[in-house]
PDB file of N, CA and C in Angstrom:
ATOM      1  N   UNK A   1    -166.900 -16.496 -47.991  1.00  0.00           N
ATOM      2  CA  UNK A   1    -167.506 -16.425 -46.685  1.00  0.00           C
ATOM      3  C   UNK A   1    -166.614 -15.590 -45.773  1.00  0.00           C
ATOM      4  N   UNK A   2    -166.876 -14.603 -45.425  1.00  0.00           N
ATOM      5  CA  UNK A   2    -166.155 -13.727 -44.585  1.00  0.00           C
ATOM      6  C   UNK A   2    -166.519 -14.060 -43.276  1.00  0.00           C
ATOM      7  N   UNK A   3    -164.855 -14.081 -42.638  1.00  0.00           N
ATOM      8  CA  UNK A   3    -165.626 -13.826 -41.063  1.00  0.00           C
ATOM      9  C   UNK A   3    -165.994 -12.689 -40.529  1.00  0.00           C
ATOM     10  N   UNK A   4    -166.552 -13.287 -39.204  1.00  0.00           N
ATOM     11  CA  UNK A   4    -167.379 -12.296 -38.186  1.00  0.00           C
ATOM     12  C   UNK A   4    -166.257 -11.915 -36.989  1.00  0.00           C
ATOM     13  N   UNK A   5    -165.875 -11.236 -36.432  1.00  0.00           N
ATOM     14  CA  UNK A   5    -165.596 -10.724 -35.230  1.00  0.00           C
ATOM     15  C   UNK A   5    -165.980 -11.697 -34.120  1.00  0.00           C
ATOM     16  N   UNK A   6    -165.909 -12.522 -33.382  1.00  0.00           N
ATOM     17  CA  UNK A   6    -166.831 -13.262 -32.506  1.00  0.00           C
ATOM     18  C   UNK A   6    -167.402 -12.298 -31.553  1.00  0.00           C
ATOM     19  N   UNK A   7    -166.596 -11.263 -30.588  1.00  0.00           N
ATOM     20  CA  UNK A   7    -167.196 -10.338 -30.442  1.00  0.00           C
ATOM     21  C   UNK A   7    -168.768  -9.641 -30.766  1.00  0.00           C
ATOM     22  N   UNK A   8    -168.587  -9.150 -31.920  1.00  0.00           N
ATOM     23  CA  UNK A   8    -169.708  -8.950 -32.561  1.00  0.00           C
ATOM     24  C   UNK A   8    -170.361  -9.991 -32.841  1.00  0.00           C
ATOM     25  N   UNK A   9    -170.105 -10.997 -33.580  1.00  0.00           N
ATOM     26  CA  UNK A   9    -171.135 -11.842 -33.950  1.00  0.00           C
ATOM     27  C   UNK A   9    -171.879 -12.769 -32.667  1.00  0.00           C
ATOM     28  N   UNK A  10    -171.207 -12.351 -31.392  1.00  0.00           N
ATOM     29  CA  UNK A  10    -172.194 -12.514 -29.982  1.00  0.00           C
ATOM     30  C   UNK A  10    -173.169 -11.936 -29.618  1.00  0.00           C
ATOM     31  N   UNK A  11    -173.002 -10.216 -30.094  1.00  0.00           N
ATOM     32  CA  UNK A  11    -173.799  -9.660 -29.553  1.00  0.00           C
ATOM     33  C   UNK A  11    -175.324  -9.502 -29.357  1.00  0.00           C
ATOM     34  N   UNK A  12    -176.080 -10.224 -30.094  1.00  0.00           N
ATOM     35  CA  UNK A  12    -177.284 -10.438 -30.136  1.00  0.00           C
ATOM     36  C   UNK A  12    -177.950 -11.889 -30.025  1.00  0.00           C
ATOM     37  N   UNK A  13    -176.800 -12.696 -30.039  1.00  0.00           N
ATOM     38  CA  UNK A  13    -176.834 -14.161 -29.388  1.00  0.00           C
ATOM     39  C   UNK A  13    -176.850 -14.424 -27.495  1.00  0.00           C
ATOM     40  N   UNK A  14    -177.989 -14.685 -27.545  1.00  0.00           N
ATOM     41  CA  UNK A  14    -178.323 -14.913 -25.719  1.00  0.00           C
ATOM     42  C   UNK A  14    -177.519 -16.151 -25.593  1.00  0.00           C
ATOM     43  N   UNK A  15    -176.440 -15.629 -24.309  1.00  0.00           N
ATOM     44  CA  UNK A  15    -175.813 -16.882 -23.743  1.00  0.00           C
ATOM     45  C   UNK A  15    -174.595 -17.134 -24.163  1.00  0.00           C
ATOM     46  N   UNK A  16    -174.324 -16.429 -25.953  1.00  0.00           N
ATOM     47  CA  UNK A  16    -172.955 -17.306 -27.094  1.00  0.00           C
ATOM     48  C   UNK A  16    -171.732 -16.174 -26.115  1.00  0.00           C
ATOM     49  N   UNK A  17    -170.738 -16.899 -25.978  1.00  0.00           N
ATOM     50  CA  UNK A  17    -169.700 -16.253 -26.008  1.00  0.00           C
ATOM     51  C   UNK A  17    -168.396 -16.243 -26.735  1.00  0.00           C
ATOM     52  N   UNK A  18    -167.902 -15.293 -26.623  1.00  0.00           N
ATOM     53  CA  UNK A  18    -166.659 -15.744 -27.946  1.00  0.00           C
ATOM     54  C   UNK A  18    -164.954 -16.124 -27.421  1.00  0.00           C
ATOM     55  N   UNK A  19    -164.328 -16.983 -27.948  1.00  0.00           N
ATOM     56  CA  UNK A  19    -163.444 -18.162 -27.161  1.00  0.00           C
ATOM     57  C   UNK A  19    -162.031 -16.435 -27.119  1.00  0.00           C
ATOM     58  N   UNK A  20    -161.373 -17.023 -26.193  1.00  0.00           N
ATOM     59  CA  UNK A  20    -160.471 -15.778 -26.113  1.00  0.00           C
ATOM     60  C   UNK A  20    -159.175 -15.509 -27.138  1.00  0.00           C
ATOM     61  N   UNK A  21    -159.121 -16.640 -28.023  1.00  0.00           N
ATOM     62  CA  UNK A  21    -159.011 -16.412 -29.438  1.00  0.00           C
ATOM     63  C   UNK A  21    -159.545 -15.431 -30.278  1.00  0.00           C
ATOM     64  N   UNK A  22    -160.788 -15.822 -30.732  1.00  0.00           N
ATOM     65  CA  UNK A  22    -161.864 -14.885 -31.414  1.00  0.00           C
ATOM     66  C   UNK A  22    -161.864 -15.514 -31.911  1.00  0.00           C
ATOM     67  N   UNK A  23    -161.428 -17.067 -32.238  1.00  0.00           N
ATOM     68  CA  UNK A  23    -162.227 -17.907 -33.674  1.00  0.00           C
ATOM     69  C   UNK A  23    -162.705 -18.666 -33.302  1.00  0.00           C
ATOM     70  N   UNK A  24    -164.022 -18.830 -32.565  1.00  0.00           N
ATOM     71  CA  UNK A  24    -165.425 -19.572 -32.131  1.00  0.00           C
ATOM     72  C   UNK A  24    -166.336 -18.604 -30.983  1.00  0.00           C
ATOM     73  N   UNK A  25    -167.275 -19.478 -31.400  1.00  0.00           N
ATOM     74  CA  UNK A  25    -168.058 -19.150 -29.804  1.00  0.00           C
ATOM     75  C   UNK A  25    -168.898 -20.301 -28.772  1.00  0.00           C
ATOM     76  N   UNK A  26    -168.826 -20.049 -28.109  1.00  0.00           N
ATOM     77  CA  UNK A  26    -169.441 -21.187 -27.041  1.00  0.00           C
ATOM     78  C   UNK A  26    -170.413 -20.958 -26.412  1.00  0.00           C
ATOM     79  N   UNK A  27    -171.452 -21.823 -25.887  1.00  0.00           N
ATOM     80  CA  UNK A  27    -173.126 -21.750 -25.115  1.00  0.00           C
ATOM     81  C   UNK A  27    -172.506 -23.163 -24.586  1.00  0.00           C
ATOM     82  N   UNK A  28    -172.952 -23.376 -23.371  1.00  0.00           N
ATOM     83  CA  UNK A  28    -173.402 -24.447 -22.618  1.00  0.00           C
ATOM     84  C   UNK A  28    -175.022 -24.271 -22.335  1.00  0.00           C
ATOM     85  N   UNK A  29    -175.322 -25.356 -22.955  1.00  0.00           N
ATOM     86  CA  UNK A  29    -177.020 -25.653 -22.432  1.00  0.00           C
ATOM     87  C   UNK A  29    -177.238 -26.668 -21.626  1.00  0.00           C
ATOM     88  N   UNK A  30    -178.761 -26.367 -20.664  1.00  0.00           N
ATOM     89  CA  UNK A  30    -178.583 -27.275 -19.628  1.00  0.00           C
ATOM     90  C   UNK A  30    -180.252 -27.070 -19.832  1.00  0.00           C
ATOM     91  N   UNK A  31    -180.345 -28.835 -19.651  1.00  0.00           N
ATOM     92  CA  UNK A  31    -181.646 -29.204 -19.795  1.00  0.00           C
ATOM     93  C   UNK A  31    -181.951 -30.285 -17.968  1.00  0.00           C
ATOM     94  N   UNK A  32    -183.425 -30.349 -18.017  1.00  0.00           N
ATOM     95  CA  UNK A  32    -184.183 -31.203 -17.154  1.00  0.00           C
ATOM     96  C   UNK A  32    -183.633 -32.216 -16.711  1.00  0.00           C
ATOM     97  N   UNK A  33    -183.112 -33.236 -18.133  1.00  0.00           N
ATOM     98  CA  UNK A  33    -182.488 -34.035 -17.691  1.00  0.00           C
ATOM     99  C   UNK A  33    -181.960 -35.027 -18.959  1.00  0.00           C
ATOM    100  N   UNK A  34    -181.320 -35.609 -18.955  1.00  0.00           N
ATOM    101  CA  UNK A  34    -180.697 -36.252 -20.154  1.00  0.00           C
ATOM    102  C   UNK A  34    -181.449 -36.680 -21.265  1.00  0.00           C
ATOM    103  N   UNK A  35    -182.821 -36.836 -21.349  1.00  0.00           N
ATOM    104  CA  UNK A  35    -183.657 -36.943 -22.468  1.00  0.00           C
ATOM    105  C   UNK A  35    -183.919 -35.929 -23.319  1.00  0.00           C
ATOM    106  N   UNK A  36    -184.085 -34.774 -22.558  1.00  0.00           N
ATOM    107  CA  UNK A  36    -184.155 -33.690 -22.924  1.00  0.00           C
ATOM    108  C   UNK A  36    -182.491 -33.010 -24.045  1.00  0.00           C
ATOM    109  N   UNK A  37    -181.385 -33.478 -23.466  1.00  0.00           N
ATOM    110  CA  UNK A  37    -180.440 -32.967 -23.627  1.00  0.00           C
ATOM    111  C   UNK A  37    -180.163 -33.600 -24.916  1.00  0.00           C
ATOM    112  N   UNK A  38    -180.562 -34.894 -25.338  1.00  0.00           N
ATOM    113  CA  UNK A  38    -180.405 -35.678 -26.174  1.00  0.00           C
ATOM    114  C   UNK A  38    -180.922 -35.246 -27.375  1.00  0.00           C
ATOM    115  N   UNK A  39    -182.390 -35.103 -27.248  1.00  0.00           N
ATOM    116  CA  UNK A  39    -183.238 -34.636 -27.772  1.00  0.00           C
ATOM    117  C   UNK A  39    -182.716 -33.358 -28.699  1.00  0.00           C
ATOM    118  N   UNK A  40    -182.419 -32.110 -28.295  1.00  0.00           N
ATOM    119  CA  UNK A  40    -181.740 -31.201 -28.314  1.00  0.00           C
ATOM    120  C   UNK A  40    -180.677 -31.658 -29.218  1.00  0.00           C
ATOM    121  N   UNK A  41    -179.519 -32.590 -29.170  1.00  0.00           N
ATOM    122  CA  UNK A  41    -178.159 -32.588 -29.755  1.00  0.00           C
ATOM    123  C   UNK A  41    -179.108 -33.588 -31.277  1.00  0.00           C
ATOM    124  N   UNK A  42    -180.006 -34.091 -31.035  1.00  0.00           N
ATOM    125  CA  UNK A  42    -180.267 -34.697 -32.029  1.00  0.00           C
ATOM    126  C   UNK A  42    -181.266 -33.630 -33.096  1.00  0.00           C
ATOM    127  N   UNK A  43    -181.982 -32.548 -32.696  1.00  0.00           N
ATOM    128  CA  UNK A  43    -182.637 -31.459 -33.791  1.00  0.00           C
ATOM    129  C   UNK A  43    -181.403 -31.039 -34.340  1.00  0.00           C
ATOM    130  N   UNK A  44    -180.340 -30.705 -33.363  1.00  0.00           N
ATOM    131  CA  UNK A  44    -179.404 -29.578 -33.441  1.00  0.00           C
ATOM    132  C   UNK A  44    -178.257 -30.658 -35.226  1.00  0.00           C
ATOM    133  N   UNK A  45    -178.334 -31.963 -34.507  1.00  0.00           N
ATOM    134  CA  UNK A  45    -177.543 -32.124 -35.539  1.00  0.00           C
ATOM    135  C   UNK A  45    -178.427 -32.800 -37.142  1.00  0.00           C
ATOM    136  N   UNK A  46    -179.626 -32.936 -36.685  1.00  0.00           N
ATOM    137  CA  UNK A  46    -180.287 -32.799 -38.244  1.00  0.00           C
ATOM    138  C   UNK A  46    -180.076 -31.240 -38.944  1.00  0.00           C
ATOM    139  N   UNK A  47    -180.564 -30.215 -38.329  1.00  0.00           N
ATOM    140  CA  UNK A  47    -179.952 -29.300 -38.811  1.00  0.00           C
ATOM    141  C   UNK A  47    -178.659 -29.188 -39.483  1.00  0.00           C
ATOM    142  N   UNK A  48    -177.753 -29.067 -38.695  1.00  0.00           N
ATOM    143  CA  UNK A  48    -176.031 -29.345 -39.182  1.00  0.00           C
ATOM    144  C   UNK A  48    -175.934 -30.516 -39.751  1.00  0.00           C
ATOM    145  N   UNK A  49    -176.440 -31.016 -40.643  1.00  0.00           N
ATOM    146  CA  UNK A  49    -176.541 -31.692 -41.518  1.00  0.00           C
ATOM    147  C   UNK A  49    -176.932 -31.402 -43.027  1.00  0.00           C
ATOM    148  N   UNK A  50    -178.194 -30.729 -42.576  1.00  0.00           N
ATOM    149  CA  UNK A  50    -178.849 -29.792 -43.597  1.00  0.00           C
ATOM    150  C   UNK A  50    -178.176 -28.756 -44.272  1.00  0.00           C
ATOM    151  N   UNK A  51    -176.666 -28.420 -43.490  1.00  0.00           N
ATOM    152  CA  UNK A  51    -176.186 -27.248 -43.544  1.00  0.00           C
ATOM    153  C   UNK A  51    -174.810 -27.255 -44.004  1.00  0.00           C
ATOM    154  N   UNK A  52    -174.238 -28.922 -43.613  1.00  0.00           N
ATOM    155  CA  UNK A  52    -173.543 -29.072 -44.054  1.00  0.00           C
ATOM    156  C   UNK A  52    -172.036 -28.182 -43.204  1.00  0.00           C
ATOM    157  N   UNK A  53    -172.488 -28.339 -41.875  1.00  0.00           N
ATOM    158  CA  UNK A  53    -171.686 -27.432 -41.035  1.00  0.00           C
ATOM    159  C   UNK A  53    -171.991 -28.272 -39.152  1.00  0.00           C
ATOM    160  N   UNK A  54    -170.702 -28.583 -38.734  1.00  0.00           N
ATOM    161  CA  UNK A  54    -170.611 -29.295 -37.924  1.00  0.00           C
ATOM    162  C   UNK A  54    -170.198 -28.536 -36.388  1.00  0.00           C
ATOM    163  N   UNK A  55    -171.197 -28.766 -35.563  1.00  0.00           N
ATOM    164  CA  UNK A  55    -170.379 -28.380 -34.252  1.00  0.00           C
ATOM    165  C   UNK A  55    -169.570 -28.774 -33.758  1.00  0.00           C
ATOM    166  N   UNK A  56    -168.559 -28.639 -32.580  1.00  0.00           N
ATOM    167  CA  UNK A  56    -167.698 -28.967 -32.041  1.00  0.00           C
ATOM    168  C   UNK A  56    -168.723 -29.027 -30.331  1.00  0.00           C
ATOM    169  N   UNK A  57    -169.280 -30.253 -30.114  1.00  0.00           N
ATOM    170  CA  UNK A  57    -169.729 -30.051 -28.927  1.00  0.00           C
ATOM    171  C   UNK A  57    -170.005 -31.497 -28.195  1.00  0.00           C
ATOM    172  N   UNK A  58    -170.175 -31.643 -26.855  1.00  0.00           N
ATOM    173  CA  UNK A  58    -169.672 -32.925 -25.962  1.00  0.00           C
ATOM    174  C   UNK A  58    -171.385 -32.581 -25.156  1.00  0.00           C
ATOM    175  N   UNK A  59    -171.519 -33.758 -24.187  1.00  0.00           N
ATOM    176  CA  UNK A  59    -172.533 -33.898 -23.553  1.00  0.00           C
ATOM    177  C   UNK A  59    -172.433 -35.020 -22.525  1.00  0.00           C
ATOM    178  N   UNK A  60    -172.379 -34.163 -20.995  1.00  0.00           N
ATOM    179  CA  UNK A  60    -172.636 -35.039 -19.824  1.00  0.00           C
ATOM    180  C   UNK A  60    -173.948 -34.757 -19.125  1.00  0.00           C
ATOM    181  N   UNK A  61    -174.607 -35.914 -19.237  1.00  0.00           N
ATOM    182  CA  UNK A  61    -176.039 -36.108 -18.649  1.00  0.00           C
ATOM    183  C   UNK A  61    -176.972 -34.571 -19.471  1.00  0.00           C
ATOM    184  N   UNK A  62    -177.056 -33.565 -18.658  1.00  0.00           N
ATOM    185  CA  UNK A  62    -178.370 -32.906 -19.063  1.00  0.00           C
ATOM    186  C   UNK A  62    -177.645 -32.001 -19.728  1.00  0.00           C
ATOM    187  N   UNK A  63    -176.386 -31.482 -19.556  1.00  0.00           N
ATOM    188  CA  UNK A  63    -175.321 -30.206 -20.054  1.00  0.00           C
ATOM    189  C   UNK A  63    -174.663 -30.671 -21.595  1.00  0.00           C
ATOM    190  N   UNK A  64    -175.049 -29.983 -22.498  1.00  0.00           N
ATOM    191  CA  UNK A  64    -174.215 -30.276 -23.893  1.00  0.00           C
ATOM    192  C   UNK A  64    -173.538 -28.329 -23.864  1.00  0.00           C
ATOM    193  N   UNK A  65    -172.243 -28.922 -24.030  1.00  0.00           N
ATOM    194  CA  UNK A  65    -171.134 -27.294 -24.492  1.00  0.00           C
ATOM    195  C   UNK A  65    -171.122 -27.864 -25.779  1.00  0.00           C
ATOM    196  N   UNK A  66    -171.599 -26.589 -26.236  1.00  0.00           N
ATOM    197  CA  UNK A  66    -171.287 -26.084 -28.351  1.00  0.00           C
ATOM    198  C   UNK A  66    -170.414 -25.170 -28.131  1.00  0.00           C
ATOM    199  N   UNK A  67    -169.242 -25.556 -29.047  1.00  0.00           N
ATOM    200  CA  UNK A  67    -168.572 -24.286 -29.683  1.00  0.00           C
ATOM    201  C   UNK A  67    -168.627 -24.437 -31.514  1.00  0.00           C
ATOM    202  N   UNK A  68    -168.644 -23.649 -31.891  1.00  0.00           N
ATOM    203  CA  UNK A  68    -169.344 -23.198 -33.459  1.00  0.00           C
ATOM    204  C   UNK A  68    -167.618 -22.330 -33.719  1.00  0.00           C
ATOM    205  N   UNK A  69    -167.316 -22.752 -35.182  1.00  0.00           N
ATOM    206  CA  UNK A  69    -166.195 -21.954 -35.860  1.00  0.00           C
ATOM    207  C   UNK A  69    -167.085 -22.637 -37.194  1.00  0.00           C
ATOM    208  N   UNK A  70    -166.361 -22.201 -38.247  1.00  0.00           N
ATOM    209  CA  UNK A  70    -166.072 -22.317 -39.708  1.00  0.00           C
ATOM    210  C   UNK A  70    -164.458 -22.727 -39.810  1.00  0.00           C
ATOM    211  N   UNK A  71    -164.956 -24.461 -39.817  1.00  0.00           N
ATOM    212  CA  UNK A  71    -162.952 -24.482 -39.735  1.00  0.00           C
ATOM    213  C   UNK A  71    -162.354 -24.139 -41.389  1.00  0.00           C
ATOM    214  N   UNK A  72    -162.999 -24.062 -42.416  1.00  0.00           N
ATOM    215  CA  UNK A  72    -162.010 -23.570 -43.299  1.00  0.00           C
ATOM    216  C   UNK A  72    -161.999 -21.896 -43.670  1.00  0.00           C
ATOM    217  N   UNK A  73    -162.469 -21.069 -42.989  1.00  0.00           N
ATOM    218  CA  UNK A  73    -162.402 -20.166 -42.760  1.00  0.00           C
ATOM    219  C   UNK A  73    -161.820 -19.215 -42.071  1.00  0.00           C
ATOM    220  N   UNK A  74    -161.495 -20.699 -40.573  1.00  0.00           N
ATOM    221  CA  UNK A  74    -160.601 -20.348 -39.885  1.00  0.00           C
ATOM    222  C   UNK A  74    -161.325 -19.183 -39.028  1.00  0.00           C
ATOM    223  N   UNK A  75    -162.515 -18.998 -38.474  1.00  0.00           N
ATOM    224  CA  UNK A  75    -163.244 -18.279 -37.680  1.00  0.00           C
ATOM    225  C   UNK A  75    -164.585 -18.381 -37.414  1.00  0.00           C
ATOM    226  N   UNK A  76    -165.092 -17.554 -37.011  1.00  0.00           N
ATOM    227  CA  UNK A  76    -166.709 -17.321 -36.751  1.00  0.00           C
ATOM    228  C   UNK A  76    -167.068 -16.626 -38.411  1.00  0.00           C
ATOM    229  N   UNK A  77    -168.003 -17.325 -38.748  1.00  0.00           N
ATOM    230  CA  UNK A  77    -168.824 -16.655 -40.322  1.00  0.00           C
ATOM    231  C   UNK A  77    -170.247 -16.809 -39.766  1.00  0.00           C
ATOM    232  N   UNK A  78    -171.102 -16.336 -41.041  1.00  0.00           N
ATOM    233  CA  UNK A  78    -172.545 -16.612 -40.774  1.00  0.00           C
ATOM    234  C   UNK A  78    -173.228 -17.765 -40.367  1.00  0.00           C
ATOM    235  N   UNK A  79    -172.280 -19.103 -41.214  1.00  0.00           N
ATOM    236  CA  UNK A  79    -172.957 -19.954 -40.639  1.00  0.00           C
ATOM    237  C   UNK A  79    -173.261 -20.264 -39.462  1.00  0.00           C
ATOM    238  N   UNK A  80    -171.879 -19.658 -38.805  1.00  0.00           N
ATOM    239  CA  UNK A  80    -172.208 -19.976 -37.218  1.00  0.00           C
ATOM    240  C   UNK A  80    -173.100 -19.367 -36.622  1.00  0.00           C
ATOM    241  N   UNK A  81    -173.201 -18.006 -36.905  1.00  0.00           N
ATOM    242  CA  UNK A  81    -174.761 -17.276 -36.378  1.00  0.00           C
ATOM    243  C   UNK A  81    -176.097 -18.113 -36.754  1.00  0.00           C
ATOM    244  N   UNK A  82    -175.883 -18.907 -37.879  1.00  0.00           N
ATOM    245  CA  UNK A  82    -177.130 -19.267 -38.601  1.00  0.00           C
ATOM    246  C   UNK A  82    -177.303 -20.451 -37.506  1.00  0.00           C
ATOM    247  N   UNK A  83    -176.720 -20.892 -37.068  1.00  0.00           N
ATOM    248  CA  UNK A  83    -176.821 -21.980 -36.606  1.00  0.00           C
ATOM    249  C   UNK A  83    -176.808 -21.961 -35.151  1.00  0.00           C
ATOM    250  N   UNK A  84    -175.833 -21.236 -34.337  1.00  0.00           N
ATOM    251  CA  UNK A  84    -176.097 -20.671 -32.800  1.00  0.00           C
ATOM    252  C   UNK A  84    -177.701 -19.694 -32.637  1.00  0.00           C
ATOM    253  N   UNK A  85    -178.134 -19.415 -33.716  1.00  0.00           N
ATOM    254  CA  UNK A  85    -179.838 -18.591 -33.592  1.00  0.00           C
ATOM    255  C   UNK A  85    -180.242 -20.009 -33.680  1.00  0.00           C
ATOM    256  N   UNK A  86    -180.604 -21.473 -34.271  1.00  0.00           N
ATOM    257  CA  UNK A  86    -181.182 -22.217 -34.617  1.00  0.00           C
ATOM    258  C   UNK A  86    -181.108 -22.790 -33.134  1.00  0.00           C
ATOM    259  N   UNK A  87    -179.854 -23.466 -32.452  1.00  0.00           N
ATOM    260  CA  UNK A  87    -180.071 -23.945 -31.544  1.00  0.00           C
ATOM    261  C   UNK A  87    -180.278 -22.924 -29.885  1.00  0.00           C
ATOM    262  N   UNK A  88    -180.260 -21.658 -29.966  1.00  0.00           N
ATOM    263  CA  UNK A  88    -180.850 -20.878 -29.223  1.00  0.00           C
ATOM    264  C   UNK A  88    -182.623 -21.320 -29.615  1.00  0.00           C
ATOM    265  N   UNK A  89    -183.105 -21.382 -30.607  1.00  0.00           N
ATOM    266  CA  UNK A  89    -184.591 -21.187 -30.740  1.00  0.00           C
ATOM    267  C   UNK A  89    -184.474 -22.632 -30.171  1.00  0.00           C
ATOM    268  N   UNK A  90    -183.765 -23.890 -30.601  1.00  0.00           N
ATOM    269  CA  UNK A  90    -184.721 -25.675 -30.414  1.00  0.00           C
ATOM    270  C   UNK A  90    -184.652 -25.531 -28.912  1.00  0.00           C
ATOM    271  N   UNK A  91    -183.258 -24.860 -27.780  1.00  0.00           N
ATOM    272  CA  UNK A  91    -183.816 -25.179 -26.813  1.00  0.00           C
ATOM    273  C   UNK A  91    -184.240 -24.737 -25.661  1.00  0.00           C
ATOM    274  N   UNK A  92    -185.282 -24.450 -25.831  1.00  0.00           N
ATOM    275  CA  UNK A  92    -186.345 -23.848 -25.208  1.00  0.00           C
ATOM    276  C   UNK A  92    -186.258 -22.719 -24.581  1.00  0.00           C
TER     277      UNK A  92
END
């Protein structure tokens, strides 16, 4: 699994940014209101389940921050694109 550049592997991700490291990237999402937000961390982590690839992310009331690495990789890889496109599409 090769990494990605976070840089690059932002660039077509609405919102992802890449940590000033370069090994992750981060989105804060902000929903209606805490049902919503819930909702959201709970597609997001059936997915990452499926995938077998875990976010690094917290949640107060409607705001959940994701940051996405490949920790044995030690960077940004595909999965993390695969998975920052997945939860760009669940929320809304």
């Amino acid at each position: 699994m090769s990494i990605i550049e976070a840089g690059l592997a932002v660039a077509d991700l609405e919102g992802w940014v890449p940590a000033e490291d370069g090994k992750s990237i981060s989105k804060s999402f902000e929903f209606e209101d805490f049902k919503q937000a819930w909702a959201f961390m709970s597609a997001c982590a059936d997915k990452a389940e499926e995938m077998d690839h875990h976010p690094n992310w917290s949640n107060v009331y409607n705001v959940v921050d994701v940051a996405l690495m490949t920790h044995d990789a030690g960077g940004v890889t595909e999965k993390d694109m695969k998975l920052a496109r997945y939860m760009n599409e669940v929320s809304g």
